[in-house]
C-alpha atoms as a PDB file:
ATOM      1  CA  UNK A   1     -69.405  26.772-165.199  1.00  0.00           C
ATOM      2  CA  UNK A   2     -71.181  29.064-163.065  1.00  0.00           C
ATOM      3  CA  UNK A   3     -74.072  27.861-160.542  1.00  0.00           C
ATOM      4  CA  UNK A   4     -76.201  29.855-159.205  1.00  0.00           C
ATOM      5  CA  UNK A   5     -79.707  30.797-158.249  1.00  0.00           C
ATOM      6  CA  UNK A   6     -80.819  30.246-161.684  1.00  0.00           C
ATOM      7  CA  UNK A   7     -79.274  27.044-162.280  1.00  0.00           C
ATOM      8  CA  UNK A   8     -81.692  23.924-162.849  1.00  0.00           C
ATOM      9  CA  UNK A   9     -81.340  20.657-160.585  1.00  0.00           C
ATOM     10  CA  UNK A  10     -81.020  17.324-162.915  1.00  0.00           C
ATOM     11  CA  UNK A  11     -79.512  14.411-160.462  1.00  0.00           C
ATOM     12  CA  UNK A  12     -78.631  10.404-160.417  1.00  0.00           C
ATOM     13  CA  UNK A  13     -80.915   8.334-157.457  1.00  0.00           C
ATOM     14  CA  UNK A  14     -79.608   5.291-156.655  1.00  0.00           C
ATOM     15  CA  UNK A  15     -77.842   3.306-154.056  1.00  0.00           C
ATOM     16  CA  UNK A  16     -74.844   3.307-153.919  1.00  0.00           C
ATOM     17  CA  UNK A  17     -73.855   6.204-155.711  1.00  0.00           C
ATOM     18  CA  UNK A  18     -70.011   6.603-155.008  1.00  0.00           C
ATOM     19  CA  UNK A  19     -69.171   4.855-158.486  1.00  0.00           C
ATOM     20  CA  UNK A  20     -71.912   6.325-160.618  1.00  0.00           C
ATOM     21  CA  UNK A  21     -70.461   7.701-163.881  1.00  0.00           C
ATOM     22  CA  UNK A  22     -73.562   9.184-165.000  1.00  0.00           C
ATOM     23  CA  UNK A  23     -72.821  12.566-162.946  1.00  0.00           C
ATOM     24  CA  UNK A  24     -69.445  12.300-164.518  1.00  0.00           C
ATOM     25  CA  UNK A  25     -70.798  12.151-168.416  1.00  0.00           C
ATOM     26  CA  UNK A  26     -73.536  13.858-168.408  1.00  0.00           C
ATOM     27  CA  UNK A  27     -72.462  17.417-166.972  1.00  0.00           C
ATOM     28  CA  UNK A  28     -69.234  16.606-169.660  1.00  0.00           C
ATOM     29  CA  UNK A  29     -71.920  16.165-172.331  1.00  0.00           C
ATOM     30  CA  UNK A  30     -73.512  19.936-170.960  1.00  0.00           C
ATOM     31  CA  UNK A  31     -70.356  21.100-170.614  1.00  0.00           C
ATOM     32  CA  UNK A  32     -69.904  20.184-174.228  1.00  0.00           C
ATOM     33  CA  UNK A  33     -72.960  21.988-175.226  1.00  0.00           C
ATOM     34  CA  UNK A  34     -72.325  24.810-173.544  1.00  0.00           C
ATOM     35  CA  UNK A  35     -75.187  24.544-170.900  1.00  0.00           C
ATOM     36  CA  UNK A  36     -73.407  23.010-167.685  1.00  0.00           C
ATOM     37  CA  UNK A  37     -74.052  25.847-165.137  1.00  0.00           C
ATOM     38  CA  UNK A  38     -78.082  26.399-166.715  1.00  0.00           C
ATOM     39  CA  UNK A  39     -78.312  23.028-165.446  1.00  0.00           C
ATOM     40  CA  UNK A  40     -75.805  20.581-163.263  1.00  0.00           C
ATOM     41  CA  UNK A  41     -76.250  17.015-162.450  1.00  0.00           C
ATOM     42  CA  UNK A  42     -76.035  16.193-158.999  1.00  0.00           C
ATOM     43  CA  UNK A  43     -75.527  12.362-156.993  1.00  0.00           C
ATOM     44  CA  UNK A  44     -78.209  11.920-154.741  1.00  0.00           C
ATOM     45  CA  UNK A  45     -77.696   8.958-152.473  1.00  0.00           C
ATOM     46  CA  UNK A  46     -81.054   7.553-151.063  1.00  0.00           C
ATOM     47  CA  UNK A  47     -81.721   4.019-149.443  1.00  0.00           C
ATOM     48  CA  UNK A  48     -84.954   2.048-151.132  1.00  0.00           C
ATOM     49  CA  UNK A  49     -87.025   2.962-147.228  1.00  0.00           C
ATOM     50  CA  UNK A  50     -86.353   6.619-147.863  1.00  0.00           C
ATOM     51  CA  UNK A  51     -87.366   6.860-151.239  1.00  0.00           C
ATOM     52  CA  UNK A  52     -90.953   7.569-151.226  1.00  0.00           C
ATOM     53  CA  UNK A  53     -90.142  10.892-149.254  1.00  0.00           C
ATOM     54  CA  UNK A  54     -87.658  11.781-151.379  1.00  0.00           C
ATOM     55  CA  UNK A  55     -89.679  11.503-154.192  1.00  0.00           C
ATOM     56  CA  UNK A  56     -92.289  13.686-152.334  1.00  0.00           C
ATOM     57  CA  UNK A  57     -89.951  16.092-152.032  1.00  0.00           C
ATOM     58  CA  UNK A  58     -88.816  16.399-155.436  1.00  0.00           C
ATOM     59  CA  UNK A  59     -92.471  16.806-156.424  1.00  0.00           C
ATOM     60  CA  UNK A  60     -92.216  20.521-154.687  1.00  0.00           C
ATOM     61  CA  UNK A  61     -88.631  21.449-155.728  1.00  0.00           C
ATOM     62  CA  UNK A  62     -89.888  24.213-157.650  1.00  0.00           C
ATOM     63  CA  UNK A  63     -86.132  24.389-159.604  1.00  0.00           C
ATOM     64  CA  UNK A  64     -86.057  20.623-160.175  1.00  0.00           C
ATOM     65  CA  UNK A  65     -86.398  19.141-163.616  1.00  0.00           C
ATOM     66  CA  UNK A  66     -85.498  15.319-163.331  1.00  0.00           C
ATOM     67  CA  UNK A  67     -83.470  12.364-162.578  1.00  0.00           C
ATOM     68  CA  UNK A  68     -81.546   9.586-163.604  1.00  0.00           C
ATOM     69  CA  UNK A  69     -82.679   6.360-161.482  1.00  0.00           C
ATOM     70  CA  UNK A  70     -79.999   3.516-161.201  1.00  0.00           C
ATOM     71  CA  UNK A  71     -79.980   0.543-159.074  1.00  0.00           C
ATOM     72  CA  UNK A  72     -82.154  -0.799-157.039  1.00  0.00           C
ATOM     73  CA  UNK A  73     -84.528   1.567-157.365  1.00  0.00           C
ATOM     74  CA  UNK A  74     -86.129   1.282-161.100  1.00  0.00           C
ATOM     75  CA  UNK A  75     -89.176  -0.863-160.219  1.00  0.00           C
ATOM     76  CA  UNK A  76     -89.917   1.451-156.966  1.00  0.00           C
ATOM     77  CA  UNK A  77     -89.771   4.241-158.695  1.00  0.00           C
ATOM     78  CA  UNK A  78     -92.363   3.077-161.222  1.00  0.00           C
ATOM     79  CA  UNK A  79     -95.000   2.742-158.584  1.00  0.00           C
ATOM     80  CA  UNK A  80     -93.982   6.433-156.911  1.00  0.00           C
ATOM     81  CA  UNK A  81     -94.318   8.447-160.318  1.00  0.00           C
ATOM     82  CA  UNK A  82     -97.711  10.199-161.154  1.00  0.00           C
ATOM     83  CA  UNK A  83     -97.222   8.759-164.823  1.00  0.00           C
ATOM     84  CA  UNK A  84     -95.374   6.118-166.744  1.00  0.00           C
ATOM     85  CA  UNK A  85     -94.640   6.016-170.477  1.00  0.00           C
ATOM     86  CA  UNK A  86     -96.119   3.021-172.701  1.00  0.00           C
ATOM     87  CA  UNK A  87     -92.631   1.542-172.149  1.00  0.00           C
ATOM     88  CA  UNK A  88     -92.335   2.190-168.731  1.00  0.00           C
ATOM     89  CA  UNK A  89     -95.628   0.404-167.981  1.00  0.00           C
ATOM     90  CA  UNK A  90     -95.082  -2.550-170.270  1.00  0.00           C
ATOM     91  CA  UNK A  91     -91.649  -3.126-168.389  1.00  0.00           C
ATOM     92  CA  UNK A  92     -92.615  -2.188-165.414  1.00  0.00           C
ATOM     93  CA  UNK A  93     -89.086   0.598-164.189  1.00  0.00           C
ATOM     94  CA  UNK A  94     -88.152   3.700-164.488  1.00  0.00           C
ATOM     95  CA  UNK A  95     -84.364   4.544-165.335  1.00  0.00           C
ATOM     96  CA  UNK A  96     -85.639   8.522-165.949  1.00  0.00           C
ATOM     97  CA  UNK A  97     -87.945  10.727-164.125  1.00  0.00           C
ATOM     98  CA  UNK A  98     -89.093  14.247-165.548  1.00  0.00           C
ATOM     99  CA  UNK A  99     -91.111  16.695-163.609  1.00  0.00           C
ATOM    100  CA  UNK A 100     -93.704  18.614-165.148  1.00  0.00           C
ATOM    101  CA  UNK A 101     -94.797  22.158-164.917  1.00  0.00           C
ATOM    102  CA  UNK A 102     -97.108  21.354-162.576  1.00  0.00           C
ATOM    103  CA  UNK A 103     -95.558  19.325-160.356  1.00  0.00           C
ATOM    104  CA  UNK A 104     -96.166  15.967-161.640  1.00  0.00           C
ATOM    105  CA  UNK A 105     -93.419  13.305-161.854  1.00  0.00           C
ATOM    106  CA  UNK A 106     -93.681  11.374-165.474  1.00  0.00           C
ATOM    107  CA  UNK A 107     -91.181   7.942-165.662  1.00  0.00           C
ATOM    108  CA  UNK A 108     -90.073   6.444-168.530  1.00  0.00           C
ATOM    109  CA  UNK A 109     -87.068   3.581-169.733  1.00  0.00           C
ATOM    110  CA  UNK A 110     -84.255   3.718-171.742  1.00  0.00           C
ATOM    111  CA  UNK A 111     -82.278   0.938-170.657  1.00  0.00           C
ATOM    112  CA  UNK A 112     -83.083  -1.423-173.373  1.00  0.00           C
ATOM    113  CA  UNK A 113     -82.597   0.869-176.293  1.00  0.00           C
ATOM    114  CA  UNK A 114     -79.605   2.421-174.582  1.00  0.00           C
ATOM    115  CA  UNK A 115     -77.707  -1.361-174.182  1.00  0.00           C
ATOM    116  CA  UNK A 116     -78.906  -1.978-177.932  1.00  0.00           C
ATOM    117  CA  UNK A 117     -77.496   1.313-179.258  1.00  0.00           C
ATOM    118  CA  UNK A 118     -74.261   0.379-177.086  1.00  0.00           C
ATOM    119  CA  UNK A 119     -74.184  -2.708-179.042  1.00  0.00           C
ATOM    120  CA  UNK A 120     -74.539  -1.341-182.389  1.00  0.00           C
ATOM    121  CA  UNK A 121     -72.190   1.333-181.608  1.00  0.00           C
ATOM    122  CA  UNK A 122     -69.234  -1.458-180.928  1.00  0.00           C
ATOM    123  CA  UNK A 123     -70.230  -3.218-184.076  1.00  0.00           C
ATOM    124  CA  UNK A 124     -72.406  -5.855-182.371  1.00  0.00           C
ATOM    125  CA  UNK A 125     -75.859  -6.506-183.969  1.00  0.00           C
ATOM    126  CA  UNK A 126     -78.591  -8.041-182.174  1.00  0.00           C
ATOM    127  CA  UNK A 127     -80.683  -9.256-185.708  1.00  0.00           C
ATOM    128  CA  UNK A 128     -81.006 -12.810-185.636  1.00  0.00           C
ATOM    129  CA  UNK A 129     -78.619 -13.894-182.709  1.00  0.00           C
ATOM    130  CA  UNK A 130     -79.309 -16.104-179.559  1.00  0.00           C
ATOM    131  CA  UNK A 131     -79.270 -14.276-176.676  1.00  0.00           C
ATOM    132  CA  UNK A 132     -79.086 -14.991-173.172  1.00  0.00           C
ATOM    133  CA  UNK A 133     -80.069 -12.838-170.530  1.00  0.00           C
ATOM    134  CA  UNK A 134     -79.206 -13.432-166.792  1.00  0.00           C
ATOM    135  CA  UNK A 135     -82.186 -11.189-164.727  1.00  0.00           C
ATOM    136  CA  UNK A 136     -85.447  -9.880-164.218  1.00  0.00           C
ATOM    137  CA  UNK A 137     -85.292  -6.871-162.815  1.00  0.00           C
ATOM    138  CA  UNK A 138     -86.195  -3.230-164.270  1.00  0.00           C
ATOM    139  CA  UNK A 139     -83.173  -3.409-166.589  1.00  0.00           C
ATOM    140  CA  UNK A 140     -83.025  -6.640-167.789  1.00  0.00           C
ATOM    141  CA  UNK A 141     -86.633  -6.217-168.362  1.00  0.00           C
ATOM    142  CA  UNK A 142     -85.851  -2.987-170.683  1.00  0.00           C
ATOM    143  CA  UNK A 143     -83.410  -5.191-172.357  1.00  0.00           C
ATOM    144  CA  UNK A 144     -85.135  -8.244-172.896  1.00  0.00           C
ATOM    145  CA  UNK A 145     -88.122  -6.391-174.349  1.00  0.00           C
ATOM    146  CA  UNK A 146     -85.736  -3.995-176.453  1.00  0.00           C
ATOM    147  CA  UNK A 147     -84.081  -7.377-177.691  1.00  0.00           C
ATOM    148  CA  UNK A 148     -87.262  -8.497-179.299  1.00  0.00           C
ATOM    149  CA  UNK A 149     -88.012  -5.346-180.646  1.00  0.00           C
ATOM    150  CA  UNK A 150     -85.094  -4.994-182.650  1.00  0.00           C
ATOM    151  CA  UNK A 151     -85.259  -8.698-183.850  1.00  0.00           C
ATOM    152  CA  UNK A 152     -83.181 -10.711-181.577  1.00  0.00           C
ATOM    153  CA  UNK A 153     -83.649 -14.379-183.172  1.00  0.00           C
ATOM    154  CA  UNK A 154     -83.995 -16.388-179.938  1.00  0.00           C
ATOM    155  CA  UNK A 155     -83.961 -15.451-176.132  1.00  0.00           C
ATOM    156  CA  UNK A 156     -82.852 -17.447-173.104  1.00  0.00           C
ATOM    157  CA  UNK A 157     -84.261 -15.582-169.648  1.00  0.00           C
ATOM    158  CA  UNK A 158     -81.757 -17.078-166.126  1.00  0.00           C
ATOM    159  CA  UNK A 159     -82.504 -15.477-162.923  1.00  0.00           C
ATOM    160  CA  UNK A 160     -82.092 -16.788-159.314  1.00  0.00           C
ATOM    161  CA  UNK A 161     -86.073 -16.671-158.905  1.00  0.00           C
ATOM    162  CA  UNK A 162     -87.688 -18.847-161.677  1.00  0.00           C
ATOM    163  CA  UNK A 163     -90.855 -17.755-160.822  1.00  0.00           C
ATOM    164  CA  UNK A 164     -89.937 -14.108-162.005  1.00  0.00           C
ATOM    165  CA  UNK A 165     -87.804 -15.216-165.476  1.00  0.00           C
ATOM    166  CA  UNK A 166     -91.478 -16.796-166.165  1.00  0.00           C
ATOM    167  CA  UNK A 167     -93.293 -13.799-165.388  1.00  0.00           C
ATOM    168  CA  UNK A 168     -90.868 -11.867-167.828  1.00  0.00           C
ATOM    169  CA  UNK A 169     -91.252 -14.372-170.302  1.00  0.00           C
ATOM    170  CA  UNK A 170     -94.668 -14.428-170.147  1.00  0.00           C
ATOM    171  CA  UNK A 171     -95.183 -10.489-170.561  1.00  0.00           C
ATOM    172  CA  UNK A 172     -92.745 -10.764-173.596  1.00  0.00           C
ATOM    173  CA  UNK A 173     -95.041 -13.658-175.506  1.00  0.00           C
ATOM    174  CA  UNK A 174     -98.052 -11.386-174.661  1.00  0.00           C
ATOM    175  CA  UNK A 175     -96.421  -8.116-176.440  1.00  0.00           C
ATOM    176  CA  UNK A 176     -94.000 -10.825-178.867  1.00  0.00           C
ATOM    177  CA  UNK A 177     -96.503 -13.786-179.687  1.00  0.00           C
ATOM    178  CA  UNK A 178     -94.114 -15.075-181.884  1.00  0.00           C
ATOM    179  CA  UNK A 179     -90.711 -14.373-180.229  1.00  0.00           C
ATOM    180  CA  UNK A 180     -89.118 -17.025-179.426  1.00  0.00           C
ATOM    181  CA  UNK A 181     -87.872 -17.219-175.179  1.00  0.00           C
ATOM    182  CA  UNK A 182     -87.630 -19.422-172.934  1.00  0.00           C
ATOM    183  CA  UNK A 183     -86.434 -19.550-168.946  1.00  0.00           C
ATOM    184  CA  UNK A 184     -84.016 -22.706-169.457  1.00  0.00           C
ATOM    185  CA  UNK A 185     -80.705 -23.218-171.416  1.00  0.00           C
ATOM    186  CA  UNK A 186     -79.292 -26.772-171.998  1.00  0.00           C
ATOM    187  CA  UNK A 187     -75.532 -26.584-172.008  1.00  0.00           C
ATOM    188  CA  UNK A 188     -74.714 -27.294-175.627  1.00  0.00           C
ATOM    189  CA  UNK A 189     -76.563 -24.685-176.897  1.00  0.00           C
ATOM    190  CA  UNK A 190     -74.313 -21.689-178.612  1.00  0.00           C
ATOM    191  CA  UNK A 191     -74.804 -18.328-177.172  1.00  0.00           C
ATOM    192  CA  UNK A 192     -74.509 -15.765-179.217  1.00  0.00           C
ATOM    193  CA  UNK A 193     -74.681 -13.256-176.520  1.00  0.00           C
ATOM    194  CA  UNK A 194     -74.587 -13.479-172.769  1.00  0.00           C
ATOM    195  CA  UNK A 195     -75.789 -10.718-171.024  1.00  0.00           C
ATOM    196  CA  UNK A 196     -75.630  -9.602-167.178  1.00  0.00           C
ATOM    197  CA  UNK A 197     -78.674  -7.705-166.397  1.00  0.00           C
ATOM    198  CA  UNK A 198     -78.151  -7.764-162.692  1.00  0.00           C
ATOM    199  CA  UNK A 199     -76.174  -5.530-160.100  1.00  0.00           C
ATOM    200  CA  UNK A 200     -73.720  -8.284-159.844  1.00  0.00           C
ATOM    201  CA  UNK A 201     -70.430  -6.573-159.800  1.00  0.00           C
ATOM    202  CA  UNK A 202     -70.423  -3.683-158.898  1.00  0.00           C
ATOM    203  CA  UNK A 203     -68.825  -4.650-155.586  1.00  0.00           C
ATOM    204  CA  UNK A 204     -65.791  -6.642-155.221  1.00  0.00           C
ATOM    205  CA  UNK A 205     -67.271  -9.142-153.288  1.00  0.00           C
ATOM    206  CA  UNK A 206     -70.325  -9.994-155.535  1.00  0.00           C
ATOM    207  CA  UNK A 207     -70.475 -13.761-156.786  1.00  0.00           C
ATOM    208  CA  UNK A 208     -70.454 -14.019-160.877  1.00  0.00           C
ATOM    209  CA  UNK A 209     -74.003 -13.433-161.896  1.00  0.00           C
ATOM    210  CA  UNK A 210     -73.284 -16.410-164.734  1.00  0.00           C
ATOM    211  CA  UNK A 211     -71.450 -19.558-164.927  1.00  0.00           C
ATOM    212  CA  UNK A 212     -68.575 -20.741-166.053  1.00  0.00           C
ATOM    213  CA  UNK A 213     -69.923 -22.718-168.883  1.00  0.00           C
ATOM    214  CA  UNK A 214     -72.836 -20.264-169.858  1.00  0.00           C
ATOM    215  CA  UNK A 215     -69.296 -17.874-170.174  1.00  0.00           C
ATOM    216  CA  UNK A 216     -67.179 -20.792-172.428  1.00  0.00           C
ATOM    217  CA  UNK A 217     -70.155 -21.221-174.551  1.00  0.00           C
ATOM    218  CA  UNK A 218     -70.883 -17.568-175.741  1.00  0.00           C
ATOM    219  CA  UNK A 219     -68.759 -15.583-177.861  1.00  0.00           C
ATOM    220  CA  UNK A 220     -69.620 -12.205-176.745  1.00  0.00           C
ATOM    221  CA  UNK A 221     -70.028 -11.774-172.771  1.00  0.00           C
ATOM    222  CA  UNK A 222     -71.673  -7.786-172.082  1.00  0.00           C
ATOM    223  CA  UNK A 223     -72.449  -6.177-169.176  1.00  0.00           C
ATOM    224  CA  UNK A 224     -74.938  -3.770-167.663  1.00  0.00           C
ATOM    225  CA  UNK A 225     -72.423  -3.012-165.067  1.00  0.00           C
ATOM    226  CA  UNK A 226     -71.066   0.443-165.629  1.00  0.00           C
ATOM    227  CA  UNK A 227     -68.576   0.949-162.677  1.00  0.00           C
ATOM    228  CA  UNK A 228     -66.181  -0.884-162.590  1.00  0.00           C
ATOM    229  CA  UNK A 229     -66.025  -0.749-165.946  1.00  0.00           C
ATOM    230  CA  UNK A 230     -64.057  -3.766-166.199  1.00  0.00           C
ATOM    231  CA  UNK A 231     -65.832  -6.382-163.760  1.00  0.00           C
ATOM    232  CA  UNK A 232     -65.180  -9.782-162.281  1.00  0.00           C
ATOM    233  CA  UNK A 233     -67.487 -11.411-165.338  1.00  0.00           C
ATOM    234  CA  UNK A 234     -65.411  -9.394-168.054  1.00  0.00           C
ATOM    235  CA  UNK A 235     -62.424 -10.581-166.505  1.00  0.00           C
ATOM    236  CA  UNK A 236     -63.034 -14.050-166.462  1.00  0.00           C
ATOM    237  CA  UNK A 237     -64.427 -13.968-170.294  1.00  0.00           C
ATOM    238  CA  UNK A 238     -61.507 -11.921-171.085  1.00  0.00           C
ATOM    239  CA  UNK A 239     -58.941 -15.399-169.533  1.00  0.00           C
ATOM    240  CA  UNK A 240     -61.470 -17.436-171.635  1.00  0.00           C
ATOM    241  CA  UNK A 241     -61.035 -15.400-175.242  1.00  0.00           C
ATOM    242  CA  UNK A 242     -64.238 -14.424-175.191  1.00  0.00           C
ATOM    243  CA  UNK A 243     -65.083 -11.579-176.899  1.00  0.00           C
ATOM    244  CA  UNK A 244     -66.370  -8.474-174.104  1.00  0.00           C
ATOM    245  CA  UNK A 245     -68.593  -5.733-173.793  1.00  0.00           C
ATOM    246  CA  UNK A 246     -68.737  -3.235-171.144  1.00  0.00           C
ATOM    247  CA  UNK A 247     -71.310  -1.604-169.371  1.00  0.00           C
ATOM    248  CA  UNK A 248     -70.185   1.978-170.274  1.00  0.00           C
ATOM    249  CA  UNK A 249     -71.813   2.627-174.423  1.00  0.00           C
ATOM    250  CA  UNK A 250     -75.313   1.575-172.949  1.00  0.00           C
ATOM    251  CA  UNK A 251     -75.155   4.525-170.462  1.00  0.00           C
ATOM    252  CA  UNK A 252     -73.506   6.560-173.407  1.00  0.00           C
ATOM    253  CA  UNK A 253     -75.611   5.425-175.794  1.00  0.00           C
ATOM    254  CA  UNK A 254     -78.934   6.819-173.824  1.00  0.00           C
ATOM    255  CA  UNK A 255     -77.331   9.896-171.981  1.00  0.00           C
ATOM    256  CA  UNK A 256     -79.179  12.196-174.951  1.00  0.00           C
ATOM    257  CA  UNK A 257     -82.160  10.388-174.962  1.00  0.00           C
ATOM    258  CA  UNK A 258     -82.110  11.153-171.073  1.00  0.00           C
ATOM    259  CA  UNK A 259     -81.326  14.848-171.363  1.00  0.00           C
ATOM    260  CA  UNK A 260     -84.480  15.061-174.005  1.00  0.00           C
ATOM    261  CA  UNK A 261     -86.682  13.317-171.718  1.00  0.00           C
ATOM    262  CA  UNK A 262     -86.013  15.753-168.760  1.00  0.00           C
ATOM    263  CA  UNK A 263     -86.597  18.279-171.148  1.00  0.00           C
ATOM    264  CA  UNK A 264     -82.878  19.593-171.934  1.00  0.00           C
ATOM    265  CA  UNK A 265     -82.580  20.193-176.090  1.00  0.00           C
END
């Protein structure tokens, strides 16, 4: 690897950054194709208040090409872009940013298809199970929407706010008229699988981001969590013989996608 003044800027905004693996595997993945030193992916740590000057910035970094966006900043960075994707708009966060010739910042998501391809990858078909999904944020949106899309049979939405599980749901009945999701689960109902679409665990000291029993009455428990890889939820569905899923093959599964989008072949 050799960096120099030719070398293009590709980088990972989020907050915190200190466990990001997405430096990690994606400059292995140039490195692989023989292009790590044309371009390098760099951790830029930037709190949510600083972000719209940051994204200024990047705007007139002449030898910048784009970004990975973790959390929390997906559904800021959709309303800082100049231009959003179909996808992007529908689910309203950007997990990729790619700046255009002319200065122009274009967003787009790959979260959903990323944690589907994960899936897929470990042998795990979404086609006709019941799914639930715990958040409504930027990613779980991606999922939720990428879970319908690729036939998901039924689809439970949990957050913390109601009011924003409804607002998902309703966005996914307007695009999905006939997919079926709802925002409440009655405990006898067999989960298929569970699915953390929150931040929750990704410090030690975060609560579980699902019960228990939501936990005992699924047979497959995946995360979005990517660092630590395994997390207090896996754990705990580990202790109950649940089945597990880490948060690793959906960033993986997208890391090409995201190289294409900024432009990288």
């Amino acid at each position: 690897m050799r960096v120099n003044g030719a070398t293009r800027l590709l980088g990972l905004i989020g907050d915190p950054v200190l466990q990001a693996r997405t430096p990690e595997l994606a400059n292995e993945l140039l490195e692989q194709r023989q292009q790590l030193g044309k371009y390098i992916v760099l951790p830029w740590h930037v709190k949510s208040e600083s972000l719209p000057g940051f994204v200024r910035a990047l705007r007139i970094t002449e030898n910048f090409d784009g970004a990975v966006v973790t959390m929390p900043h997906k559904a800021q960075m959709a309303t800082l872009v100049d231009e959003l994707t179909p996808e992007a708009r529908l689910v309203g966060a950007v997990n990729v940013v790619r700046r255009n010739s002319d200065g122009r910042l274009e967003g787009t998501v790959l979260d959903g298809e990323g944690f589907v391809g994960g899936l897929l990858g470990a042998g795990h078909s979404v086609i006709g199970k019941t799914c639930a999904l715990v958040g409504a944020g930027g990613a779980a949106s991606a999922i939720a929407f990428a879970l319908a899309r690729h036939g998901c049979g039924s689809l439970y939405l949990l957050n913390r706010t109601e009011t924003k599980a409804q607002a998902l749901c309703s966005r996914l009945k307007t695009v999905f008229p006939d997919f079926p999701v709802e925002v409440c689960l009655s405990p006898d109902c067999p989960i298929d699988i569970a699915i953390n679409g929150t931040s929750l665990g990704m410090r030690p000291d975060d609560a579980l981001p699902m019960s228990h029993a939501l936990v005992r009455q699924s047979a497959l428990i995946a995360e979005c969590v990517i660092a630590p890889e395994m997390t207090r939820l896996l754990t705990l569905a580990k202790a109950e013989n649940r089945r597990i899923h880490t948060g690793v093959p959906m960033l993986t599964a997208q890391l090409k996608m995201m190289l294409s989008f900024m432009g990288i072949t």
